[in-house]
Protein backbone atom coordinates (compact mmCIF):
# COMPACT_ATOMS: atom_id res chain seq x y z
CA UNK A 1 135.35 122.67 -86.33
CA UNK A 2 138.94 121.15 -86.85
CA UNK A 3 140.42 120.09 -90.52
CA UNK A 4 140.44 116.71 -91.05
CA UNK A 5 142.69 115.28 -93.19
CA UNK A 6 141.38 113.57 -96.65
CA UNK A 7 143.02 110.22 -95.56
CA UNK A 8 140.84 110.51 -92.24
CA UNK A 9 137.73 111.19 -94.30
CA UNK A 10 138.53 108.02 -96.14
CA UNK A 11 139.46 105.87 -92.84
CA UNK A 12 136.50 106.90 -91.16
CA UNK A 13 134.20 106.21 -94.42
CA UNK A 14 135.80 102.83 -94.49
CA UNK A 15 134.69 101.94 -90.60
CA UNK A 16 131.01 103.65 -92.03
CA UNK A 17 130.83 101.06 -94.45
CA UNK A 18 131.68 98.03 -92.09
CA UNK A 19 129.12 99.65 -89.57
CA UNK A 20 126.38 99.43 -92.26
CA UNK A 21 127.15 96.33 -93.46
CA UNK A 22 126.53 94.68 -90.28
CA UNK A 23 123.67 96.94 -89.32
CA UNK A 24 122.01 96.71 -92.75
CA UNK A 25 122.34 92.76 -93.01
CA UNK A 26 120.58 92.69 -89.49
CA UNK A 27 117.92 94.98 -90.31
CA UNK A 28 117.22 92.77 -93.30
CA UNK A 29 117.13 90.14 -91.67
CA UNK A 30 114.26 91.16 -88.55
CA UNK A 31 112.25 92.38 -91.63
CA UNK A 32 112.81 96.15 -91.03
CA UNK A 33 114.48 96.84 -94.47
CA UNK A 34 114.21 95.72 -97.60
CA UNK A 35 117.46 94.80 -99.80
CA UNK A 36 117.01 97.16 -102.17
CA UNK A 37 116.74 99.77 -99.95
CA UNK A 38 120.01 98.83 -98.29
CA UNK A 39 121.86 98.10 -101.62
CA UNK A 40 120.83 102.09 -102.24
CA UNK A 41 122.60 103.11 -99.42
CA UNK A 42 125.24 101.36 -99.52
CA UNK A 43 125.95 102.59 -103.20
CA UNK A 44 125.68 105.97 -102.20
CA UNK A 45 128.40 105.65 -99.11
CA UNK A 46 130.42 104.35 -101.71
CA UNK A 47 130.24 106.83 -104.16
CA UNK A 48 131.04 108.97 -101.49
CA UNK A 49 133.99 107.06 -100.86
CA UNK A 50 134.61 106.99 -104.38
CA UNK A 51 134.81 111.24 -104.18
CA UNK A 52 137.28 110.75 -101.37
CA UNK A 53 139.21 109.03 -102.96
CA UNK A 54 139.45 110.64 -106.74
CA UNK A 55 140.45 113.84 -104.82
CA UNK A 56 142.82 112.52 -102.58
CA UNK A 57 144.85 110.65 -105.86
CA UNK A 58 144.01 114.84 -108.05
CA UNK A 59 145.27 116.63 -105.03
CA UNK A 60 147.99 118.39 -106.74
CA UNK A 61 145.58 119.21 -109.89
CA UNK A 62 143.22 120.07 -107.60
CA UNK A 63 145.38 122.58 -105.60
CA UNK A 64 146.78 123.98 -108.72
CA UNK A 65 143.72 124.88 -110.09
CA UNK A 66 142.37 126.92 -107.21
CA UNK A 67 145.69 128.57 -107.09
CA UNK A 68 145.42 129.81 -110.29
CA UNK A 69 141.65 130.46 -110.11
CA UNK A 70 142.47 132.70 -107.29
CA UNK A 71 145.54 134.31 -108.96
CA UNK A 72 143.25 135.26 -112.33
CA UNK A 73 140.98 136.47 -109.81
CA UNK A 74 143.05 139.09 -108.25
C-alpha cells in the first residue's frame, strides 16, 4: 500500500462526510435509519476528522518525539 499524505487523509474524510450526509438524510427519510443512529455516525467520522487534523497542526511535536523515543531507544 502507498503513503498517503495527512492532507489527503483529511480531503478524502471531507468528501466522506458530504457522501454521508446525503446518504444518511435519504436513508432517514425512506425510514431505513433512525436519526440518532445517523447523528452517531456522523460524530464518529468527525472525530476522526478531528484526529486528522490535531496531528496534521502537532506534526513537528509529533515527529520530534518519535525521534527521540527512538534515539533513547538505541
Amino acid at each position: 500500500m502507498s503513503k498517503v499524505s495527512i492532507i489527503g487523509q483529511i480531503a478524502e474524510i471531507d468528501r466522506e462526510i458530504g457522501m454521508r450526509q446525503n446518504v444518511y438524510q435519504k436513508q432517514i427519510s425512506n425510514g431505513r435509519m433512525r436519526q440518532s443512529e445517523a447523528d452517531m455516525l456522523m460524530q464518529r467520522i468527525k472525530a476522526v476528522r478531528a484526529t486528522l487534523v490535531f496531528c496534521q497542526e502537532n506534526e513537528d511535536d509529533i515527529r520530534a518525539y518519535i525521534a527521540a523515543k527512538k534515539a533513547g531507544a538505541e
